[in-house]
Protein backbone atom coordinates (compact mmCIF):
# COMPACT_ATOMS: atom_id res chain seq x y z
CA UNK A 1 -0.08 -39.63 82.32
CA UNK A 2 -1.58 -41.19 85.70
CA UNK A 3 -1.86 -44.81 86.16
CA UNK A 4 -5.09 -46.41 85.02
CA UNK A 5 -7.16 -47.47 87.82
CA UNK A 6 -8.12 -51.21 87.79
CA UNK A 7 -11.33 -52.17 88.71
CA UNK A 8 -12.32 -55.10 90.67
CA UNK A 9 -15.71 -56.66 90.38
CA UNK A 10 -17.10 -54.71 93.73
CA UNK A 11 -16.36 -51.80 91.60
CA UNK A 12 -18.17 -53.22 88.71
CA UNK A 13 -20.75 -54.43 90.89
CA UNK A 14 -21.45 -50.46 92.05
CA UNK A 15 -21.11 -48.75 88.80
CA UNK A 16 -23.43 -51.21 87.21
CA UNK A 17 -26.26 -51.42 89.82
CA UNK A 18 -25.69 -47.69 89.56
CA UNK A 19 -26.07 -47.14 86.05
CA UNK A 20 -29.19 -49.46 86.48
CA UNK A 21 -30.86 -46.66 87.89
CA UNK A 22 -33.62 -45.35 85.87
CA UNK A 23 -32.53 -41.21 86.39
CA UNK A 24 -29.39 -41.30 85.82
CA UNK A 25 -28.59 -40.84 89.80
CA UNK A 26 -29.71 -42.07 93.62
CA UNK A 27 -29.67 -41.56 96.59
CA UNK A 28 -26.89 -43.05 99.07
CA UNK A 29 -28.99 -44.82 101.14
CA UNK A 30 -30.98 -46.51 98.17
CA UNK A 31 -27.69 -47.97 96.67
CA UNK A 32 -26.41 -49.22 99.66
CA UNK A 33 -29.44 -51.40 100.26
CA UNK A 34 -29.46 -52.60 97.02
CA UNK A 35 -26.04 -53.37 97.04
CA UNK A 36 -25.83 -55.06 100.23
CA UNK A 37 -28.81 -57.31 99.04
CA UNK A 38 -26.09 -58.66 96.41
CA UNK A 39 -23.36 -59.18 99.82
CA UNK A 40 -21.68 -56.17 99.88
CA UNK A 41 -20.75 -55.43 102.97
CA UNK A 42 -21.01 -51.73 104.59
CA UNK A 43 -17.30 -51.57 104.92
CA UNK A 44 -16.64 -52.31 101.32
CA UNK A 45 -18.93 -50.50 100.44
CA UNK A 46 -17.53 -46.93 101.70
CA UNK A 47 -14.41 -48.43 100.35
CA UNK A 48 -15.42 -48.43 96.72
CA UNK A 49 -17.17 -45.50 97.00
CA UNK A 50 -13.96 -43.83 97.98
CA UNK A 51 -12.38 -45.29 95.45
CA UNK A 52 -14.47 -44.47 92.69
CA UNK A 53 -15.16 -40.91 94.05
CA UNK A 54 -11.50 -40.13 94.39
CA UNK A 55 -10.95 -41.74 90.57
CA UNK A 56 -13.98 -39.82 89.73
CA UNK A 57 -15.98 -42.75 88.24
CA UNK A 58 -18.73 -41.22 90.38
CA UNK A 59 -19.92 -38.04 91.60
CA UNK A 60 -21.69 -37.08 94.69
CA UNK A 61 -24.19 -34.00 95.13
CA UNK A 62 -26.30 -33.32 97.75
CA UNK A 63 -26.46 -37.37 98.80
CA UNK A 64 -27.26 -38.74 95.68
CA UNK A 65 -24.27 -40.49 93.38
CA UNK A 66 -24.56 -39.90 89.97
CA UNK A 67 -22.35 -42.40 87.62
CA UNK A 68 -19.94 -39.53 85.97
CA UNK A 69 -17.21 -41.84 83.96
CA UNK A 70 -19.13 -44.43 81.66
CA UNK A 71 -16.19 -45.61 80.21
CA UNK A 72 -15.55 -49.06 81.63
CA UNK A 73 -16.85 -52.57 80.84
CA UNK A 74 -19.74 -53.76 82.74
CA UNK A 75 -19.74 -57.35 84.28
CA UNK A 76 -21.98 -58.80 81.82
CA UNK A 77 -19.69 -57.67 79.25
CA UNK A 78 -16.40 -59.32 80.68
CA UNK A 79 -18.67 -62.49 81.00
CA UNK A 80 -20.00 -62.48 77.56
CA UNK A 81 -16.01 -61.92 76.40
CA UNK A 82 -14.98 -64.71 78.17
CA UNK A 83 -17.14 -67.71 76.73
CA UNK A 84 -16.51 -66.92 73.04
């Protein structure tokens, strides 16, 4: 078996403004705005998107990402977890 990928919270940052998205998918353009109103910067940006592309996490057709591997905790989750 592979190693498991570790996510960082820019990674959880992307795949949970991503799964935010009302249809499921959006365009590149639209997430990158949205995520560099939170501070992301461009360059980390096309990092994590690498990453998570290459990990498949997400997919990418025609422009638009599409979250493809739910399975992860989002940050308000790990937050939650933490206090109790």
């Amino acid at each position: 078996m592979g190693k498991k990928l570790e996510l960082n919270e820019d990674d959880l940052l992307f795949m949970d403004t991503l799964q935010g998205c009302e249809f499921g998918h959006v365009s590149e353009a639209k997430l990158r705005g949205e995520l560099q109103e939170h501070g992301m910067a461009e360059s980390t940006y096309n990092a994590v998107r690498r990453k998570l592309l290459f990990a498949r996490f997400i997919g990418s057709v025609y422009g638009n990402l599409t979250l493809e591997n739910k399975n992860y905790r989002p940050l308000e989750a790990e937050g939650d977890e933490e206090t109790t």
